[in-house]
Structures are given as structure tokens and as C-alpha cells.
C-alpha atoms as a PDB file:
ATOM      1  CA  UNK A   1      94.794  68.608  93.865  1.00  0.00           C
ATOM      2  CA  UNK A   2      92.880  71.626  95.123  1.00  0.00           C
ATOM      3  CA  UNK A   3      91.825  74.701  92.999  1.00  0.00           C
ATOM      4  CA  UNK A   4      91.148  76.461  96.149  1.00  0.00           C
ATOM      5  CA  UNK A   5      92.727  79.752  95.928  1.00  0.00           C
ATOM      6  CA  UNK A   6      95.071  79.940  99.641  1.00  0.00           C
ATOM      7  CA  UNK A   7      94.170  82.921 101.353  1.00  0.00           C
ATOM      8  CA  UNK A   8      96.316  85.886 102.067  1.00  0.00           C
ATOM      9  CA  UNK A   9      95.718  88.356 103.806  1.00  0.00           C
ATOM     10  CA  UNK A  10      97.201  91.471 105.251  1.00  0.00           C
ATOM     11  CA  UNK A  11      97.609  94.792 107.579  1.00  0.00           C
ATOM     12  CA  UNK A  12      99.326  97.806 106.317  1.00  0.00           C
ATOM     13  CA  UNK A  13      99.231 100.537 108.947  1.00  0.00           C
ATOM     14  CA  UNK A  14     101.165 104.242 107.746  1.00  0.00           C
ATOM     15  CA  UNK A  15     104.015 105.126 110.286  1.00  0.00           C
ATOM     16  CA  UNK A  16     102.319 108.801 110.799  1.00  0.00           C
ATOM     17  CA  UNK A  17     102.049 107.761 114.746  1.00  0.00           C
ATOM     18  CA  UNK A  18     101.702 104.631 117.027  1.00  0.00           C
ATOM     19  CA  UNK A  19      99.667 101.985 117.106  1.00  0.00           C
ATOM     20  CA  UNK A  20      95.640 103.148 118.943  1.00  0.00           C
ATOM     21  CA  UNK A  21      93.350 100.895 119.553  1.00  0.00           C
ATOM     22  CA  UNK A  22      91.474 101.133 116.790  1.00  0.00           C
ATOM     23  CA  UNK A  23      94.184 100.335 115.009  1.00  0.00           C
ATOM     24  CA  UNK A  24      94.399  97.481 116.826  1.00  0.00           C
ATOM     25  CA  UNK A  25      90.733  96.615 116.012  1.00  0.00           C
ATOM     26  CA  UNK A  26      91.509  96.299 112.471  1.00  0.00           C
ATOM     27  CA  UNK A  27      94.859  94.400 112.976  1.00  0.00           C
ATOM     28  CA  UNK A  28      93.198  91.753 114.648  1.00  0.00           C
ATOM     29  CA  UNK A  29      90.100  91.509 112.784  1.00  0.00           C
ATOM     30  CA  UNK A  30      91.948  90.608 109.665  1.00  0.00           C
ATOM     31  CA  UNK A  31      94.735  88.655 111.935  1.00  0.00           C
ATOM     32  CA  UNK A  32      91.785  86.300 113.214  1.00  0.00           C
ATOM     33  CA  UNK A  33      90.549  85.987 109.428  1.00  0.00           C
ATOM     34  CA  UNK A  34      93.567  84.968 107.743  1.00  0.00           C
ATOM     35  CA  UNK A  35      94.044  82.460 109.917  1.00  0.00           C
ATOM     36  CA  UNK A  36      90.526  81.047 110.888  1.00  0.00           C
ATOM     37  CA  UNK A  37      90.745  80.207 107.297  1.00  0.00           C
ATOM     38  CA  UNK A  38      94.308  78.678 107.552  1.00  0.00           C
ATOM     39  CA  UNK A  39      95.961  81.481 105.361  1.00  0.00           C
ATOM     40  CA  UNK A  40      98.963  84.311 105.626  1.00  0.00           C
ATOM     41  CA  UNK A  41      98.991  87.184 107.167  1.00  0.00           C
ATOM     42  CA  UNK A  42     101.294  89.778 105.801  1.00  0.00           C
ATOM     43  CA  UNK A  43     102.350  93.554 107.143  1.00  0.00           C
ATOM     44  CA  UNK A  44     103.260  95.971 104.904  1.00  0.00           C
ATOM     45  CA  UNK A  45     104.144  99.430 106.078  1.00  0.00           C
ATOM     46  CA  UNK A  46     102.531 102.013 104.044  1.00  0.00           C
ATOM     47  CA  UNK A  47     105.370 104.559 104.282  1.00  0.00           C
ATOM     48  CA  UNK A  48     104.832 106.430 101.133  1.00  0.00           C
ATOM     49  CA  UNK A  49     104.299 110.111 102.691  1.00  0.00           C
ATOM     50  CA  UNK A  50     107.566 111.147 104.900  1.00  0.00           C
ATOM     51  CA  UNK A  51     106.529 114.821 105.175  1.00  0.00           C
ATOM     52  CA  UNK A  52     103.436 113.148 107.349  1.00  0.00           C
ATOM     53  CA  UNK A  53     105.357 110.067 109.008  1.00  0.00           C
ATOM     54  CA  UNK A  54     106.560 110.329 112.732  1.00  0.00           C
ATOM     55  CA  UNK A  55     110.073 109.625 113.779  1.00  0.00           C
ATOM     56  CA  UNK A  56     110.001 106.281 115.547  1.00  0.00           C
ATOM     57  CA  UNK A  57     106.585 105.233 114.431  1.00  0.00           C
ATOM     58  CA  UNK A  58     107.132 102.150 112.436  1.00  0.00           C
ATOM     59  CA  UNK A  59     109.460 100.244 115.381  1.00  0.00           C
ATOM     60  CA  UNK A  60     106.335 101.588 117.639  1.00  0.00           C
ATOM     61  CA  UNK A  61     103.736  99.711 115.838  1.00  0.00           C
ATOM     62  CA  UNK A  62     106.228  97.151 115.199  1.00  0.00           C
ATOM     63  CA  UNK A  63     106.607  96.733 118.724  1.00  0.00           C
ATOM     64  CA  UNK A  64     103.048  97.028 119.432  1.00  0.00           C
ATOM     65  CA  UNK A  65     101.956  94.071 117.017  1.00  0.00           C
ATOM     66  CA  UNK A  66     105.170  91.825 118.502  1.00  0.00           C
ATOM     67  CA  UNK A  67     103.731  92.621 122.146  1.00  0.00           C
ATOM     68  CA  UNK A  68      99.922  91.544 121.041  1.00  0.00           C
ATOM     69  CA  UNK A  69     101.089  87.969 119.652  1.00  0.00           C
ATOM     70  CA  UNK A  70      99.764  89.127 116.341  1.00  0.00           C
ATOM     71  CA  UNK A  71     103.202  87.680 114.320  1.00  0.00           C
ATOM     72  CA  UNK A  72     103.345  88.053 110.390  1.00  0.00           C
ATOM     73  CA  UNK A  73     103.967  85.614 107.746  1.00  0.00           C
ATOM     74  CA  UNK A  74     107.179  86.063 105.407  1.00  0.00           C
ATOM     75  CA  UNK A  75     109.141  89.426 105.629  1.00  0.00           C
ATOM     76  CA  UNK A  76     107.941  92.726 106.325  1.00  0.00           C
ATOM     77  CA  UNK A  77     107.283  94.825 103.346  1.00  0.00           C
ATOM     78  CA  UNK A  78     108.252  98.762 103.336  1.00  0.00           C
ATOM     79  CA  UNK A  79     106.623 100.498 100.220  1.00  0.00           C
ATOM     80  CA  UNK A  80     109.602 102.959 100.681  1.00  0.00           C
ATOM     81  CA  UNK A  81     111.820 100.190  98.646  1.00  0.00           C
ATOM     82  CA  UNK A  82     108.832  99.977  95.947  1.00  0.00           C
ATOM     83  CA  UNK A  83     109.468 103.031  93.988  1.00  0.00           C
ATOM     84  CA  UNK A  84     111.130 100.886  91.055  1.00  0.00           C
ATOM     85  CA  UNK A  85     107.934  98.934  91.081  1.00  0.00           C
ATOM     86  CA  UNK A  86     105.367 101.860  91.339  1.00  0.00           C
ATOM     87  CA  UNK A  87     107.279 103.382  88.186  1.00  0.00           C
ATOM     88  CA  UNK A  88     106.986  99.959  85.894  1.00  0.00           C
ATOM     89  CA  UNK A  89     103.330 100.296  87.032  1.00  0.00           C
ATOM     90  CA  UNK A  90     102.703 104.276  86.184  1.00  0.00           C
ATOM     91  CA  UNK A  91     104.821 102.934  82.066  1.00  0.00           C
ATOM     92  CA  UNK A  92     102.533 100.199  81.839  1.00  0.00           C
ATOM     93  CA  UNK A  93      99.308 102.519  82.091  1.00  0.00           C
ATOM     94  CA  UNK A  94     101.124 105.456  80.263  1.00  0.00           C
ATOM     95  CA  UNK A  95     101.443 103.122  77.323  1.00  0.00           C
ATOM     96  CA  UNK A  96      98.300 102.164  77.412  1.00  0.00           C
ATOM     97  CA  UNK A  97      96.843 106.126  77.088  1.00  0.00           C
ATOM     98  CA  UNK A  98      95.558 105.793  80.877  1.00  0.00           C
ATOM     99  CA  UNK A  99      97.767 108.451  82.743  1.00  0.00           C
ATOM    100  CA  UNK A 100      97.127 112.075  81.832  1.00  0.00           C
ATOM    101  CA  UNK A 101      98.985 115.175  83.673  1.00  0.00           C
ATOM    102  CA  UNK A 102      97.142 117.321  85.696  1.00  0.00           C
ATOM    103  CA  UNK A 103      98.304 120.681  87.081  1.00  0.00           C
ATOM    104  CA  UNK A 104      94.835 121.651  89.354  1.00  0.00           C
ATOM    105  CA  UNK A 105      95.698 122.434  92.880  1.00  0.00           C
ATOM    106  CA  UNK A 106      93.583 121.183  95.896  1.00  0.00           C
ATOM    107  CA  UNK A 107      92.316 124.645  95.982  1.00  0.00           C
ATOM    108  CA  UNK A 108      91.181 124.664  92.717  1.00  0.00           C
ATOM    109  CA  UNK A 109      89.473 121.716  92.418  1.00  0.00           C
ATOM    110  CA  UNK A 110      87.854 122.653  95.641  1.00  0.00           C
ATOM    111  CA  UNK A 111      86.260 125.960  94.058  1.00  0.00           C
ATOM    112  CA  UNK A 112      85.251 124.347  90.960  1.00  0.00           C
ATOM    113  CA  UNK A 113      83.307 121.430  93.642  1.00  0.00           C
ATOM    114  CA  UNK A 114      85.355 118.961  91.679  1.00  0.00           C
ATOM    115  CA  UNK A 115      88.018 117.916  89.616  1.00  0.00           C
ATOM    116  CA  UNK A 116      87.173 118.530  85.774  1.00  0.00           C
ATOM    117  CA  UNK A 117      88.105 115.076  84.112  1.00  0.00           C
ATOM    118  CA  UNK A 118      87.194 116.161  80.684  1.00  0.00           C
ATOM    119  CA  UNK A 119      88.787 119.560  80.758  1.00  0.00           C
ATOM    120  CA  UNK A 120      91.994 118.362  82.653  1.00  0.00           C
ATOM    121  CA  UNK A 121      92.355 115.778  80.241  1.00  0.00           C
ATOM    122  CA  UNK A 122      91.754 117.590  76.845  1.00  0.00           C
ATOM    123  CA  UNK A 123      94.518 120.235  77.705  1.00  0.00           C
ATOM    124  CA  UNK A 124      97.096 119.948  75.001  1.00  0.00           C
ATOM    125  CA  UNK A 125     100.736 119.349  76.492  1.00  0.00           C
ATOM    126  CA  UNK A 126     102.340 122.695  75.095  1.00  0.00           C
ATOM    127  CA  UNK A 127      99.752 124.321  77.288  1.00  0.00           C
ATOM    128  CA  UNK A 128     101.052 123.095  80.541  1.00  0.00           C
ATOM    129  CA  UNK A 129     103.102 124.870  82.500  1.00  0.00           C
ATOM    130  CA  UNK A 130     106.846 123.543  82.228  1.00  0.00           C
ATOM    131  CA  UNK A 131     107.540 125.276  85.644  1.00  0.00           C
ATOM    132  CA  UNK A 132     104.518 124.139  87.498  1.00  0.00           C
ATOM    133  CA  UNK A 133     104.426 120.476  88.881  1.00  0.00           C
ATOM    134  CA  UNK A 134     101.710 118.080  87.781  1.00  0.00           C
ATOM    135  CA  UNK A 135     100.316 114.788  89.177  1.00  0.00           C
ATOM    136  CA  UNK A 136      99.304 112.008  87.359  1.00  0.00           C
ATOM    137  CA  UNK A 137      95.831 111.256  86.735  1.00  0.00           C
ATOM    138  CA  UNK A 138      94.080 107.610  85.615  1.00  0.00           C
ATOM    139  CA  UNK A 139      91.490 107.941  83.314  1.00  0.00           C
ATOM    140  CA  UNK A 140      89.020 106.139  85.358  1.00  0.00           C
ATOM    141  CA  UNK A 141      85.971 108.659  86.364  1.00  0.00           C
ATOM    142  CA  UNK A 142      82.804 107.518  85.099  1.00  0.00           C
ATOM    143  CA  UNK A 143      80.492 104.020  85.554  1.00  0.00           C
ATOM    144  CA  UNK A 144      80.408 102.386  88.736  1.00  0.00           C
ATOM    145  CA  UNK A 145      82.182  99.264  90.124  1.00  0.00           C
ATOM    146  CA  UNK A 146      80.314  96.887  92.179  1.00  0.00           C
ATOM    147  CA  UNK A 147      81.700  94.648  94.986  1.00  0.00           C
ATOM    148  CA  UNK A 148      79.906  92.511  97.748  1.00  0.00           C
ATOM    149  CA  UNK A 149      81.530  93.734 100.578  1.00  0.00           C
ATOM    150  CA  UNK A 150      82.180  90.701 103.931  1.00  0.00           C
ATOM    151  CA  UNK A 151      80.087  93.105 106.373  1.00  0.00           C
ATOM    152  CA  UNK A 152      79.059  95.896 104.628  1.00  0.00           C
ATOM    153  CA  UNK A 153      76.657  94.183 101.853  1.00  0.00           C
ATOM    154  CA  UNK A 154      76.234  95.230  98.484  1.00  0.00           C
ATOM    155  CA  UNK A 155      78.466  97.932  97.380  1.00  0.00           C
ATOM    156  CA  UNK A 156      78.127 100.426  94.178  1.00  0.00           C
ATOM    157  CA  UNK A 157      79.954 103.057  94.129  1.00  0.00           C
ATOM    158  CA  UNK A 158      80.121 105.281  91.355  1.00  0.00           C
ATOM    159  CA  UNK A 159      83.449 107.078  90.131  1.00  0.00           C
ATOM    160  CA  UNK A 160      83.161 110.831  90.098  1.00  0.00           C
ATOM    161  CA  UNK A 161      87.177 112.166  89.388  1.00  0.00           C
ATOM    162  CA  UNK A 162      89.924 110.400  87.845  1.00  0.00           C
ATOM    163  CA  UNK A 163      92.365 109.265  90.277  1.00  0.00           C
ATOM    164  CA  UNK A 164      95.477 110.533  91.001  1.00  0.00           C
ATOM    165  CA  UNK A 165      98.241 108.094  91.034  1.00  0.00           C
ATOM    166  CA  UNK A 166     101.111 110.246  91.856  1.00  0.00           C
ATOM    167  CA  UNK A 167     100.852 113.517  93.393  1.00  0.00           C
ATOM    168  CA  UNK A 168     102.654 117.006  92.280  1.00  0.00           C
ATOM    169  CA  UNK A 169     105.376 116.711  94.892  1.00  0.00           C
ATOM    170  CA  UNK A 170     106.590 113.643  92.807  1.00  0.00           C
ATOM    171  CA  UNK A 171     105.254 111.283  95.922  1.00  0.00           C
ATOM    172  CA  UNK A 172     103.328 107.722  94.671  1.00  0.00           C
ATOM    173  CA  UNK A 173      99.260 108.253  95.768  1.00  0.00           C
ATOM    174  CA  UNK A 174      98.093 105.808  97.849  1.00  0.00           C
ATOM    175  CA  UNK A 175      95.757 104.456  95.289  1.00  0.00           C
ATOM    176  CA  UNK A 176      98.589 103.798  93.312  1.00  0.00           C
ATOM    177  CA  UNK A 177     100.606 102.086  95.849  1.00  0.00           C
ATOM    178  CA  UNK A 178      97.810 100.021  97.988  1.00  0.00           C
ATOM    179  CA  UNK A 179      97.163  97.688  94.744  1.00  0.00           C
ATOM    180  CA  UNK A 180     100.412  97.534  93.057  1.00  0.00           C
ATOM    181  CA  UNK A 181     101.341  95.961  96.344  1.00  0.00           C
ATOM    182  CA  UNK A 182      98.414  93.711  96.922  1.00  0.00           C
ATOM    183  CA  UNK A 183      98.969  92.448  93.298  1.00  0.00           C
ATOM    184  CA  UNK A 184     102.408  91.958  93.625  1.00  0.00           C
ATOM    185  CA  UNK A 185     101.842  90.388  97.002  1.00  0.00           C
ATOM    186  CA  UNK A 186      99.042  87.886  95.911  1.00  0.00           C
ATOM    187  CA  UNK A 187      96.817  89.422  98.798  1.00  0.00           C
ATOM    188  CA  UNK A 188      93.327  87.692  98.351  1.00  0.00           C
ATOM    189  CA  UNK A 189      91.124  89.495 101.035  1.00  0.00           C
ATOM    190  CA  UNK A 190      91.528  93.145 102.050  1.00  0.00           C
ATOM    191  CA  UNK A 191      90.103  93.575 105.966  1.00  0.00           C
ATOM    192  CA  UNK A 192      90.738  97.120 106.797  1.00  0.00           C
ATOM    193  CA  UNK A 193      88.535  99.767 108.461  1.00  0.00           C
ATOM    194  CA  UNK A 194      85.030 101.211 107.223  1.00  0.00           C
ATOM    195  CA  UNK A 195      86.955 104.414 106.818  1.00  0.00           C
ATOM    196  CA  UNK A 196      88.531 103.046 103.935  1.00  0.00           C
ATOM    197  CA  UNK A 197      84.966 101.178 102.157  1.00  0.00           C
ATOM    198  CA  UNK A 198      85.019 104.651  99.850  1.00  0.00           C
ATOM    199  CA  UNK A 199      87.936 104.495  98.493  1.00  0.00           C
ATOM    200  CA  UNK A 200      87.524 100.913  97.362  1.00  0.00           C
ATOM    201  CA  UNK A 201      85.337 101.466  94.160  1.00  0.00           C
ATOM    202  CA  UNK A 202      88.295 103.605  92.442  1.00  0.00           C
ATOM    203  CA  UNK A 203      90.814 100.595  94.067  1.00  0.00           C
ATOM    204  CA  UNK A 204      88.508  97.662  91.840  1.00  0.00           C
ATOM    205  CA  UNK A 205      88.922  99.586  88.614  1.00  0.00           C
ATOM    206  CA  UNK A 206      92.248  99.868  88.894  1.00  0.00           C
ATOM    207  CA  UNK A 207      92.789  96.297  89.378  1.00  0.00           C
ATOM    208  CA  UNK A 208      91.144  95.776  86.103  1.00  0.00           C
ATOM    209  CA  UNK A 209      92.809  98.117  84.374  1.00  0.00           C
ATOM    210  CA  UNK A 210      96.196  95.954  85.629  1.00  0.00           C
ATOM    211  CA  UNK A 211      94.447  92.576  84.463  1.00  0.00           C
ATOM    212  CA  UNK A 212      93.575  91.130  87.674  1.00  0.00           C
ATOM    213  CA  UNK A 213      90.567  90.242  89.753  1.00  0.00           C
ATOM    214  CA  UNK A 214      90.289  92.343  93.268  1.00  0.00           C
ATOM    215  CA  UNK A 215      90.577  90.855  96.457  1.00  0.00           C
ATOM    216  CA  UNK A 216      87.317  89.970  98.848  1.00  0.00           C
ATOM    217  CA  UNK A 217      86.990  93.283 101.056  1.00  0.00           C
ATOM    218  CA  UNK A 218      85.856  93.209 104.113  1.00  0.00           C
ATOM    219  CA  UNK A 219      85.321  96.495 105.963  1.00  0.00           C
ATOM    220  CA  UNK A 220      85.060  96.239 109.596  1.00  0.00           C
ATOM    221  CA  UNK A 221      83.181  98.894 112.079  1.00  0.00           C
ATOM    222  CA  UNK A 222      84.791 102.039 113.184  1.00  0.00           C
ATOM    223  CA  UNK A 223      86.107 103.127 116.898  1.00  0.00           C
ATOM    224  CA  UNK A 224      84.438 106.150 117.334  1.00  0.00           C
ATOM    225  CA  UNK A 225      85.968 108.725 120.188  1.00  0.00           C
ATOM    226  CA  UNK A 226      84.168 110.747 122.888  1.00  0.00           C
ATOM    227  CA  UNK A 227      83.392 113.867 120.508  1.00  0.00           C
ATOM    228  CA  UNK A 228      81.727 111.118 117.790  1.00  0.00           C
ATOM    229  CA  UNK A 229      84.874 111.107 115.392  1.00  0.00           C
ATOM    230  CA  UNK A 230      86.555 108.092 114.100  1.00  0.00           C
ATOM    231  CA  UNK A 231      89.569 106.929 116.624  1.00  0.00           C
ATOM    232  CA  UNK A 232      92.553 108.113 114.698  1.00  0.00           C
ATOM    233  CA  UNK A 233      96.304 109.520 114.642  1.00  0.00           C
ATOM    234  CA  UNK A 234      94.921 112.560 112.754  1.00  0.00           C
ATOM    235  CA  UNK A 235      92.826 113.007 115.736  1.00  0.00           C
ATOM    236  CA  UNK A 236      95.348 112.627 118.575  1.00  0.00           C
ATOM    237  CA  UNK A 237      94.055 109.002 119.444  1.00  0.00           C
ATOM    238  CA  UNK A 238      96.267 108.077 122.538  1.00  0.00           C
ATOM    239  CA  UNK A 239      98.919 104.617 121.781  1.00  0.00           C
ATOM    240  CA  UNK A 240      97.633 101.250 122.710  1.00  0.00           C
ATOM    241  CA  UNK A 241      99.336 100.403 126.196  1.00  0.00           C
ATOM    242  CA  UNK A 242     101.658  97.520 125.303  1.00  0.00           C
ATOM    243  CA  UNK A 243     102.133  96.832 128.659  1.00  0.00           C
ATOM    244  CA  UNK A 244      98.634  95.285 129.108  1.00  0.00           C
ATOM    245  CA  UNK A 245      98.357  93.283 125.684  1.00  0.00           C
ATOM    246  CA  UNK A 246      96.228  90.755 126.991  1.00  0.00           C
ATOM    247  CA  UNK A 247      93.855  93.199 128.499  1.00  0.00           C
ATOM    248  CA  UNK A 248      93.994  94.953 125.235  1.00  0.00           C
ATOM    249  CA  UNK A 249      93.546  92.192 122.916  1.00  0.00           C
ATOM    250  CA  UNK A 250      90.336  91.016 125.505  1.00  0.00           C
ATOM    251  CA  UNK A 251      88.876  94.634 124.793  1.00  0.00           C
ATOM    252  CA  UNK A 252      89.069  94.643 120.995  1.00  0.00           C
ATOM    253  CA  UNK A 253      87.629  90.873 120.907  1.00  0.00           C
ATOM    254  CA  UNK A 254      84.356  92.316 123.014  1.00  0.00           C
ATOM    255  CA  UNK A 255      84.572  95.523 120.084  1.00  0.00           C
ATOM    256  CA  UNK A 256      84.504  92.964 117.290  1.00  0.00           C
ATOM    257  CA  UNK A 257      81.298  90.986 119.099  1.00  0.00           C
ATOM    258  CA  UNK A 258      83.173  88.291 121.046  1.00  0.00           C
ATOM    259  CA  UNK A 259      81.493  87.541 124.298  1.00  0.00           C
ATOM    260  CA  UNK A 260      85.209  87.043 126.439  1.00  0.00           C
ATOM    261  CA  UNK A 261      84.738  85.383 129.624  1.00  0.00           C
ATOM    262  CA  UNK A 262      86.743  87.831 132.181  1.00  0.00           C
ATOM    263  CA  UNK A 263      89.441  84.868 133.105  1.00  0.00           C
ATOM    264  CA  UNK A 264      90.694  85.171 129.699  1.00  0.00           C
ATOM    265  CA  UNK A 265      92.157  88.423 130.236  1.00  0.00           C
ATOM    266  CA  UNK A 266      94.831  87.080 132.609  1.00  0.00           C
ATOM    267  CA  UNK A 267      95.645  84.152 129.611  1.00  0.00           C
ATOM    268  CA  UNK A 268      98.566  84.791 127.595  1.00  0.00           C
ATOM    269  CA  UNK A 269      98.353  86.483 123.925  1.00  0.00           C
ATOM    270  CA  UNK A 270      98.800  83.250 122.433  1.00  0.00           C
ATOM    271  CA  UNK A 271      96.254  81.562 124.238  1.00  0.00           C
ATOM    272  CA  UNK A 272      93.969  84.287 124.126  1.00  0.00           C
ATOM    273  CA  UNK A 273      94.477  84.520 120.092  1.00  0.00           C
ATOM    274  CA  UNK A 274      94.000  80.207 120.155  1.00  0.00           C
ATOM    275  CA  UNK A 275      90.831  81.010 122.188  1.00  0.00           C
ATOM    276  CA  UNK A 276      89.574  83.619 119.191  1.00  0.00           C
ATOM    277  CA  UNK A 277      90.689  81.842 115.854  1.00  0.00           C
ATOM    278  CA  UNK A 278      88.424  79.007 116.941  1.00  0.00           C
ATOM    279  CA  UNK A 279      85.666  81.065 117.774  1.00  0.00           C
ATOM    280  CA  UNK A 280      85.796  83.428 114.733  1.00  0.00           C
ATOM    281  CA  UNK A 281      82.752  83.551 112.490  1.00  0.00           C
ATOM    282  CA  UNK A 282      82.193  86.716 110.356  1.00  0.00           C
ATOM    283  CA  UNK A 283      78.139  87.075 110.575  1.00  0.00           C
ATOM    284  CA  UNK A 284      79.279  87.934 114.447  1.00  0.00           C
ATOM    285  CA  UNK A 285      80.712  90.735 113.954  1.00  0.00           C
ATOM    286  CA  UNK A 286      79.059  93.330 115.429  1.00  0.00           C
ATOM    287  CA  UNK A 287      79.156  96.156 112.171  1.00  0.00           C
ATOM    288  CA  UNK A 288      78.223  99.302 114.141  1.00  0.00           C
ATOM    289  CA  UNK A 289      80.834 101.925 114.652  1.00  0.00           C
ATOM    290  CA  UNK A 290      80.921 102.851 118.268  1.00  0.00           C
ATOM    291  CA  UNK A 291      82.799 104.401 121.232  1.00  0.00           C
ATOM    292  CA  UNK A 292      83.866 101.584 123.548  1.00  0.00           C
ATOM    293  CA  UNK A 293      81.938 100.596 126.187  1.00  0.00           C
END
């Protein structure tokens, strides 16, 4: 019998607009990992933030993803219908004197240059304000956590503030949410975008705090737009055409270091993602981020 843990993988884009390309980038990146190395690939849909989402956007990328070929494992996974799960988590680390409140606005903690863990966290109770909301904070800042990163390298990041795990409109943080999920969900190996390779310290120690080993991350390079910023909704980045998914999926192969012979663009998805899978090999990946060519 093996002892080989299987692999599972995943992609959890936010419904705050359609799928761009690269969003697509990072799709298929950890699409063609998962399954060069015979695992799952699950989608989750990271709507946790309605105020932000976009009417329509989750059937978009749905869509999208259904028009590239690039088809899930197992059911899709809305963190909307998590809450109950988020809650059991946020109990578990209240019992364990982990969660503090915390009343500091962004504006605050902006003036001050930072949040102040120590004073925040010493503030007796009958000092809060009953009538002013609070977050929840994990008492977390302080040490650094360590993680070998599949193209990045060597990672240490330190951690500066104590992170919030859900915010003073009542919503579940995103740091909360993202590992609750991948525990729950057995995910073994995180491939996401380099935006995210920051955030992934503060992601580790909260993994340990909930008794498990993290994932293998794997940060892949950035899409970079004319005016040097990353490719993004929150910058206006246009919708991948589904109408040309082979073209498309062609484009992001040559973005991830593939050298794709020009006849494969008029293949089908599936042959063009058969084509890819055998051809994957991580050291290939070309890490810089970079406007498209």
C-alpha cells in the first residue's frame, strides 16, 4: 500500500468580475499541476465579500473555465454556505485564548503605521465600546514562518500584526476562510498568483494553530498590464474572450514558458490540455512577471 499523500489541488477565484487572462494564467498553472501529478483539481468560489462581488460574475467565470476544458473534480464549493463552519473555527480558537476584539479602524491603524498588537490586545473588555463594531483578531504577530516556496525559493516572512479573522461588518476575512477551506477540503498544494506569496506566512501559522501541516505553495509569475501593474479586476483588466479558448489557452501556455508550436492553436481544448499535462515540468516555468508579448 502507498503512503504517498494523493494530491489535491485547487483554484478559488472571488466573483468581484470575470474571468482575465491572468486569471486564466493561474487557473491553468495549477490545472496542469494537479494533474501532471495524477491528482484533483477542485474550484471553490471565494464569495465571502458581496458588497465587492459583481452580479453575474460567478456563472461568468464558470462559463469561462467550462469553455477552456479546464473541468473540476467533485462539486463546486461556494464559501457563502460555509458560515456554520467558519464559526466552529472562530469557538475553537476563542477557547483556546487566540481571538481578541479589536475596535481600530483602517484609518487608525494607518496613522499609527500599524496595528498595535500589544495595546489592542491588553484593552480590558468593559473598555470597549458596546456601540462600536469590532473584528476579530488572532494572536499571531511576532516570529517568522518559513516555507520553501515551488518557484519562488526560500521564503521567511516575518509576522508584523495579528490577523484579522473576521472583519467589523461581521463578514469572515479571507485569512480566515482560505484555510478553513483548504483544511476541510484536504487541499495539498496551493498554486495561486505571486500576488498572494505575502499573505502566505500569516496563512502557515494559522494552520498550526488548527493542528495541521500547510499545503506545498507554489506561487506563479504575475501578468503585468501596459502601465506596469498587476493584470487585475481591481484594475479594469478586460474578460478573457471565451470565444477563442484555444487561442487563449495557447497564449497562457507560451506565459507559463511552454514553447507551443503555432498548429496547436487550431487543436481542441482537450487536446491542447493532453498536449500540456505531458509536457509540464515546474523548473520551466518561466518566474518573471511580465506584460505579454
Amino acid at each position: 500500500m502507498s503512503n504517498v499523500t494523493p494530491y489535491i489541488g485547487r483554484f478559488a477565484p472571488s466573483p468581484t468580475g470575470p474571468l482575465h487572462f491572468g486569471s486564466l494564467v493561474c487557473a491553468l498553472g495549477s490545472y496542469l499541476d494537479a494533474i501532471a501529478h495524477r491528482g484533483r483539481w477542485l474550484v471553490r468560489m471565494e464569495n465571502l465579500d458581496p458588497p465587492r462581488e459583481e452580479p453575474g460574475a460567478a456563472d461568468r467565470i464558470i462559463r469561462s473555465l467550462e469553455a477552456h476544458g479546464l473541468h473540476w473534480h467533485g462539486p463546486l464549493e461556494w464559501q457563502s454556505h460555509r458560515h456554520a463552519l467558519y464559526e466552529e473555527t472562530l469557538d475553537t480558537l476563542a477557547g483556546q485564548g487566540l481571538l481578541y476584539p479589536c475596535q481600530c479602524s483602517r484609518a487608525q491603524i494607518r496613522k499609527r503605521g500599524g496595528h498595535d498588537n500589544e495595546g489592542c490586545r491588553d484593552t480590558p473588555r468593559e473598555r470597549l465600546n458596546p456601540e462600536q463594531p469590532n473584528a476579530l483578531r488572532l494572536r499571531c504577530a511576532g516570529g517568522t514562518e518559513s516555507f520553501d516556496d515551488i518557484w519562488q525559493g526560500q521564503q521567511h516572512q516575518q509576522i508584523h500584526e495579528d490577523t484579522i479573522l473576521k472583519r467589523r461588518d461581521g463578514l469572515y476575512a479571507y485569512q480566515l476562510a482560505v484555510v478553513v477551506d483548504d483544511i476541510d477540503q484536504g487541499v495539498t498544494h496551493v498554486v495561486r498568483g505571486a500576488d498572494l506569496l505575502e499573505t502566505t506566512g500569516a496563512q502557515q501559522r494559522l494552520f498550526r494553530l488548527l493542528g495541521t501541516e500547510p499545503p506545498l505553495f507554489g506561487h506563479l509569475p504575475l501578468v503585468m498590464g501596459p502601465a506596469g501593474q498587476k493584470l487585475s479586476k481591481q484594475n479594469h483588466a478586460p474578460a478573457i474572450d471565451d470565444r477563442r479558448p484555444s487561442e487563449n489557452l495557447c497564449t497562457a501556455l507560451r506565459f507559463l514558458g511552454f514553447r507551443v508550436p503555432s498548429e496547436l492553436e487550431g487543436e481542441s481544448t482537450a487536446a491542447i490540455l493532453h498536449w500540456a499535462t505531458a509536457r509540464w515540468q515546474r523548473h520551466q516555468v518561466d518566474r518573471r512577471d511580465r506584460q505579454l508579448q
